[in-house]
Protein backbone atom coordinates (compact mmCIF):
# COMPACT_ATOMS: atom_id res chain seq x y z
CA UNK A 1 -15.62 -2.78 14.22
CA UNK A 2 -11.92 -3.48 14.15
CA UNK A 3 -10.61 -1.22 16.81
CA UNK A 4 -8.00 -2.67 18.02
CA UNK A 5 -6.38 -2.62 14.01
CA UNK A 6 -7.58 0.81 13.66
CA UNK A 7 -6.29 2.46 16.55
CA UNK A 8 -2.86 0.14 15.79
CA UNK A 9 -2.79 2.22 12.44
CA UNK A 10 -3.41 5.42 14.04
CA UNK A 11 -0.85 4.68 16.68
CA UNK A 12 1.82 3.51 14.13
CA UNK A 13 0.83 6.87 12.05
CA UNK A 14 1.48 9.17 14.93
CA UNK A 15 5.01 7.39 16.30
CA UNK A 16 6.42 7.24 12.26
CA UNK A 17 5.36 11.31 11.93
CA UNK A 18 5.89 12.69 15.29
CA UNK A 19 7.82 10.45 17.01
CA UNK A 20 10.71 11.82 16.50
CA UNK A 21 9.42 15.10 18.87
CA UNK A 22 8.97 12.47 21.98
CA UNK A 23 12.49 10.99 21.15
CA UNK A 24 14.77 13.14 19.67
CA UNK A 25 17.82 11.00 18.56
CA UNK A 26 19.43 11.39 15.13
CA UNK A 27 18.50 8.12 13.02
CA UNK A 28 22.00 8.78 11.15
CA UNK A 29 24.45 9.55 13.88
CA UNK A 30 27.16 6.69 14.14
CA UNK A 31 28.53 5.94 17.70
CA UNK A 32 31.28 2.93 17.59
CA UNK A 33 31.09 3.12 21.25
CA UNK A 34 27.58 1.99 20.82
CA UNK A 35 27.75 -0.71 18.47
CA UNK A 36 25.37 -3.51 18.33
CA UNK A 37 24.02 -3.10 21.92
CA UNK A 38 20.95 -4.90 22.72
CA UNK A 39 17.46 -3.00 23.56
CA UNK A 40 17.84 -1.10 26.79
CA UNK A 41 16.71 1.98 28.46
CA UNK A 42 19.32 4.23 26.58
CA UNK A 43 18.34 2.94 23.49
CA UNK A 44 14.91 1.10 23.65
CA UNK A 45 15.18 -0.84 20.35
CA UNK A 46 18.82 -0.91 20.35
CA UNK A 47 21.53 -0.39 18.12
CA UNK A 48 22.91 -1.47 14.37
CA UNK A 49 26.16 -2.50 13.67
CA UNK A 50 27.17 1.26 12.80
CA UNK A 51 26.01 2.10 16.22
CA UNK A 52 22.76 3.80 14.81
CA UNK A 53 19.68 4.19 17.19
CA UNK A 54 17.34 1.62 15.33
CA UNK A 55 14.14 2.91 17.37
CA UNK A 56 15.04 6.54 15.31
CA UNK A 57 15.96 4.99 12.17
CA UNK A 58 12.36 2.95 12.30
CA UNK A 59 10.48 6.19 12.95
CA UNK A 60 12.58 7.68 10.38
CA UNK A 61 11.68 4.66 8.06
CA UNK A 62 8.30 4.88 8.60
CA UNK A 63 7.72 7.92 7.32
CA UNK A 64 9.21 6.51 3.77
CA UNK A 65 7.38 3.44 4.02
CA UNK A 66 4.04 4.25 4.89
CA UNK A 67 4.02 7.56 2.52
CA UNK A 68 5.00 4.74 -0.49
CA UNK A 69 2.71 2.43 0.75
CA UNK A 70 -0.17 5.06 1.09
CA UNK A 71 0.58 7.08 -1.93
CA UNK A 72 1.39 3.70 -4.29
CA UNK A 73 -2.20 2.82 -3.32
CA UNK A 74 -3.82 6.13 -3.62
CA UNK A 75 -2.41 6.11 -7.35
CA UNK A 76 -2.86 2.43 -7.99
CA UNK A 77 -6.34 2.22 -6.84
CA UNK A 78 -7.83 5.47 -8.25
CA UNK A 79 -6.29 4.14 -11.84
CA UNK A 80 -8.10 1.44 -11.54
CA UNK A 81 -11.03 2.88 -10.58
CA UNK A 82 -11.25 4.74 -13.76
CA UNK A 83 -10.46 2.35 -16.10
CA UNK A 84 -12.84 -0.26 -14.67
CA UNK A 85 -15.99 1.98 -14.78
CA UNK A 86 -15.10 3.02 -17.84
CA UNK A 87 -14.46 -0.12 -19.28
CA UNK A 88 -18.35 -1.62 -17.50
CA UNK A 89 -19.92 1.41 -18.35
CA UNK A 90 -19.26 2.39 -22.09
CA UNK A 91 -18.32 -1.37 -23.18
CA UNK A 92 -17.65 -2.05 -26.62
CA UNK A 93 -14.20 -0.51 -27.76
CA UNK A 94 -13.50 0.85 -24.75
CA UNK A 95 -13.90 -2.80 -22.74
CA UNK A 96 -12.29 -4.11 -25.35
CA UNK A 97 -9.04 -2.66 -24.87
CA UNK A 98 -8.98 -2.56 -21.43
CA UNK A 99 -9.32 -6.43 -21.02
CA UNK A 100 -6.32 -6.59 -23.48
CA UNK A 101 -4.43 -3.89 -21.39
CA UNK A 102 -5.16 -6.20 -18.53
CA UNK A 103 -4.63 -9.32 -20.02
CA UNK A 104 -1.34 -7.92 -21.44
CA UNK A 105 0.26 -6.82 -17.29
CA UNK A 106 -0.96 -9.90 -15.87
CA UNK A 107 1.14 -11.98 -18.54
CA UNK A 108 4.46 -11.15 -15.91
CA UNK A 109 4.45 -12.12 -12.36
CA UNK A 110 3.74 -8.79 -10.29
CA UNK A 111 6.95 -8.74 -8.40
CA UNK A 112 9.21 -9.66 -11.11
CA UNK A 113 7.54 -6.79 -13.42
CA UNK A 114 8.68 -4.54 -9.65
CA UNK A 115 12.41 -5.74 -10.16
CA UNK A 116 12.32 -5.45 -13.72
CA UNK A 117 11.23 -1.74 -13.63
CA UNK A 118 13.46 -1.04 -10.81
CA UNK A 119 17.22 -2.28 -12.43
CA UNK A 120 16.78 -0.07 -15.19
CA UNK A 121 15.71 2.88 -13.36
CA UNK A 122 17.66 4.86 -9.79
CA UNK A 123 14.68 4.05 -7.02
CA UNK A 124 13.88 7.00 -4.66
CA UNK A 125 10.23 7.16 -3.00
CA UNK A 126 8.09 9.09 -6.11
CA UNK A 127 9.94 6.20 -8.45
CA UNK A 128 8.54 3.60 -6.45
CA UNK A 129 5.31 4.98 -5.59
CA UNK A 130 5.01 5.20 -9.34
CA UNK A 131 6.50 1.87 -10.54
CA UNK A 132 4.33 -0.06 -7.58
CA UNK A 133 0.98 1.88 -8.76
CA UNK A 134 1.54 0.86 -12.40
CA UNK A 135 1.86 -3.17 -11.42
CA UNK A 136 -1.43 -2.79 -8.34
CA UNK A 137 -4.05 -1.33 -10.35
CA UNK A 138 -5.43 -4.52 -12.58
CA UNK A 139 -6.94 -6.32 -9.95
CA UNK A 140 -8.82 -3.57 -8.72
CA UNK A 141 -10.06 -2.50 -12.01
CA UNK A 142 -11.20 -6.21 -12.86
CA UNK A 143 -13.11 -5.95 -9.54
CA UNK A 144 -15.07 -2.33 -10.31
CA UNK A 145 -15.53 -3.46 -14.14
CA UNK A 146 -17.50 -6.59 -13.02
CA UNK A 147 -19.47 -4.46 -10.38
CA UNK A 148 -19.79 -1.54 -13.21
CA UNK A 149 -21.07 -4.05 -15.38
CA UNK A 150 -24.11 -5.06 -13.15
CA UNK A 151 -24.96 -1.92 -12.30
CA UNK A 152 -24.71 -0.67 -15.98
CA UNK A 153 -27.78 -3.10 -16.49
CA UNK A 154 -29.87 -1.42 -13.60
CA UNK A 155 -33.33 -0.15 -15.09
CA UNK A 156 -32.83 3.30 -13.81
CA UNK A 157 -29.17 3.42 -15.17
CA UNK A 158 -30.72 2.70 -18.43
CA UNK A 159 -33.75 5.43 -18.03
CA UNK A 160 -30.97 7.71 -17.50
CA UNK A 161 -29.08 6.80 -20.77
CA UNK A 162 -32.51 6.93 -22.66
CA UNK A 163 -33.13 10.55 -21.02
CA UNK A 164 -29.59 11.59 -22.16
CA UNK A 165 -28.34 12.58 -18.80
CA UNK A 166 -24.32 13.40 -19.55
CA UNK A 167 -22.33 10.35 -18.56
CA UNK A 168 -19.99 11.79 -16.11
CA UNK A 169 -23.18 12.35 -13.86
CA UNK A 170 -24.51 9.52 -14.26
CA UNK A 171 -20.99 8.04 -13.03
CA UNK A 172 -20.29 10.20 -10.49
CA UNK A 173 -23.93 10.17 -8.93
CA UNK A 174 -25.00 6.81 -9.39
CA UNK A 175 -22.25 4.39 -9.75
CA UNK A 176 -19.70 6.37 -7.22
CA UNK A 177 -21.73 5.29 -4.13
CA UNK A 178 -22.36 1.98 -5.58
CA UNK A 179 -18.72 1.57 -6.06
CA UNK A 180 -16.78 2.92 -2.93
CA UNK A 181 -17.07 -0.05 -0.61
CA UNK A 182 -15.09 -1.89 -3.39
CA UNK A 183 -12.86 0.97 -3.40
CA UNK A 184 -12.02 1.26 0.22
CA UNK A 185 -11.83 -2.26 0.05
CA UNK A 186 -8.94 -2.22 -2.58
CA UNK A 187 -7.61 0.58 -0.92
CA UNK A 188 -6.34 -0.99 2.05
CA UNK A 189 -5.16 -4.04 0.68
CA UNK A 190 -2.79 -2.05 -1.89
CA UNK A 191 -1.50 0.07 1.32
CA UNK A 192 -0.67 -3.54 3.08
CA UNK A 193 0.60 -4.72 -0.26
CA UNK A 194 2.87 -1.45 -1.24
CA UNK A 195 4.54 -1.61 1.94
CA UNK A 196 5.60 -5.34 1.57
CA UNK A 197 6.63 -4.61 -2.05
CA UNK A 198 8.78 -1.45 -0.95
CA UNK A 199 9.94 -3.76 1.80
CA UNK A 200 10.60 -6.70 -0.72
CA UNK A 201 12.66 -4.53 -3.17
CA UNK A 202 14.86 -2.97 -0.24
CA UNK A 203 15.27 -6.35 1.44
CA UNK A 204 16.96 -6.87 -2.20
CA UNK A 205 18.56 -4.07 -2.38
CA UNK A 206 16.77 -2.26 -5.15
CA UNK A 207 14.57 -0.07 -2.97
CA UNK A 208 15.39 3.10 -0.79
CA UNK A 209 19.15 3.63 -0.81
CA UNK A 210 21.15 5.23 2.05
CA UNK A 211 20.77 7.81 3.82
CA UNK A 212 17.14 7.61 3.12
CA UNK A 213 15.85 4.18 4.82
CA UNK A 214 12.72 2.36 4.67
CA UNK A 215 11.52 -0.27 7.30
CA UNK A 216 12.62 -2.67 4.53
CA UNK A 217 15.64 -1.39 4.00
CA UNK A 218 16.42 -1.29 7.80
CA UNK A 219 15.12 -4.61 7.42
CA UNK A 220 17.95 -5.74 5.44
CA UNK A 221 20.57 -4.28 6.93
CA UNK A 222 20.00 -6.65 9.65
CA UNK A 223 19.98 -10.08 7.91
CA UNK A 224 23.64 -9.83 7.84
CA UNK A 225 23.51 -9.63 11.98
CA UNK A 226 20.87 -11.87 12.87
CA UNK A 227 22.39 -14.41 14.05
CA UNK A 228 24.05 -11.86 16.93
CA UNK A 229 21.82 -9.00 16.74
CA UNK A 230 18.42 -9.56 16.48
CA UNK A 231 16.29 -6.61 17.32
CA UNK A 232 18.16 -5.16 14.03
CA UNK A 233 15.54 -6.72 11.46
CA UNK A 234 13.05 -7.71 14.44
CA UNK A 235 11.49 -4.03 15.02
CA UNK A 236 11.17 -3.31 11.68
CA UNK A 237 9.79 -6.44 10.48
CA UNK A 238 6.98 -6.28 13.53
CA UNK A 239 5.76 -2.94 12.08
CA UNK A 240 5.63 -4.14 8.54
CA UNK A 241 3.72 -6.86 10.29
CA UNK A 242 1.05 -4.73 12.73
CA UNK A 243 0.31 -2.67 9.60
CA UNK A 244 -0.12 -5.15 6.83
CA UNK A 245 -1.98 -7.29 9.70
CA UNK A 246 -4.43 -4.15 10.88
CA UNK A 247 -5.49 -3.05 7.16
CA UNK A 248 -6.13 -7.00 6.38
CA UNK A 249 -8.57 -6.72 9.24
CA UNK A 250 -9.95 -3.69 8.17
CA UNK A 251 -10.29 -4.88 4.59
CA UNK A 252 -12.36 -7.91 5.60
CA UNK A 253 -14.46 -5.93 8.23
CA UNK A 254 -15.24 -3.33 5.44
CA UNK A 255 -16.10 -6.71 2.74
CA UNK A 256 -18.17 -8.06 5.39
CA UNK A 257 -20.69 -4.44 5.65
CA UNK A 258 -20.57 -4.56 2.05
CA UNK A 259 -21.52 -8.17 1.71
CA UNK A 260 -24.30 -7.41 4.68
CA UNK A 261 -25.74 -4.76 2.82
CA UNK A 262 -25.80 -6.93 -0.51
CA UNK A 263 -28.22 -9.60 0.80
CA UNK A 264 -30.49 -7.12 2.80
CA UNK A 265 -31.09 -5.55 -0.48
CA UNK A 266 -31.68 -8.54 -2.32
């Protein structure tokens, strides 16, 4: 088991939502007798060019970040989840339109349907969680509509058709635990992949706006400084880093079971 990324998680979890009771230092006071100063013991990730704590303003970013990134893929992944059972299960019409649906996002580049969505409309954390969840989901629902499709073809799926047992228990009984590894699977990666798209979009400018703050936005507030300063983008960055890096690992440890379990059944 990946213990090492899972207790990383659960470490970076805790310090983003309760950090702030272990060090209690405003992530929006300015100080312009602290400007710039380099990690220390007064400030442990030291200071923006504002004279900002950046060890508050990353727990403070954090919170934003991994709520986006968590939420995003909640959303993103559960709509996909729908339509792609649906879509392996009923076929016909129904398949039908989702491959065109599909077919029909997949036509524009992911991130430049993100900055598309995001100029025309004022980004706050429920816009983006929204707008990132509508351009994750069709990869994940191409995934469960192949695996709906095999199981769909199952003898005892089709006994249970024949004996007219109501389709949402058939779904929810028999193709729900056939289905969540894929699910948990996808899960994680659209967590790791929310976070660098909230982080991509802030880095640009169209993502959290002040006062709220992201890691990416904190993030790019720094490139102008790095040259002279830094641990401005460095701290930031590494957590966008340890948590995209951890769920990757957990993602592949979790494909790996599910793989396992495959070829001891066939």
């Amino acid at each position: 088991m990946p213990y090492i990324s899972i207790f990383i998680l659960v470490f970076i979890f805790l310090f983003s939502f309760f950090g702030q009771l272990l060090y209690p230092v405003s992530a929006f006071e300015l100080n312009k007798e602290a400007i710039l100063l380099p990690p220390s013991i007064e400030h442990i990730f030291g200071t923006d060019r504002l004279g900002r704590d950046i060890l508050a303003r990353v727990i403070e970013g954090g919170k934003v970040s991994l709520i986006i990134g968590v939420g995003s893929a909640l959303i993103a992944t559960f709509t996909g989840l729908v339509l792609g059972v649906s879509a392996g299960y009923f076929r016909g019409k129904v398949d039908k339109t989702f491959v065109i649906a599909v077919d029909l996002f997949l036509t524009f580049p992911t991130f430049f349907l993100l900055l598309a969505l995001v100029s025309y409309i004022e980004a706050s954390s429920l816009v983006l969680i929204v707008v990132i969840s509508i351009t994750g989901w069709m990869t994940t629902a191409r995934m469960i509509r192949s695996e709906s499709f095999a199981i769909a073809k199952k003898p005892f799926i089709k006994i249970l058709r024949i004996a007219k047992v109501p389709n949402i228990k058939i779904i929810l009984k028999y193709f729900a635990p056939l289905i969540a590894p894929i699910f948990f699977i996808s899960f994680t990666f659209g967590v790791g992949g929310a976070i660098l798209a909230e982080s991509g979009l802030s880095f640009l400018g169209l993502g959290i706006t002040p006062p709220q703050m992201s890691w990416g936005s904190i993030l790019s507030e720094g490139k102008e400084v790095i040259d002279i300063a830094w641990w401005v983008s460095f701290f930031p960055g590494l957590m966008i880093f340890l948590v995209t890096f951890s769920l990757i690992n957990i993602s592949d440890w979790l494909q790996n079971i599910t793989n396992q379990k495959e070829i001891s059944t066939i």
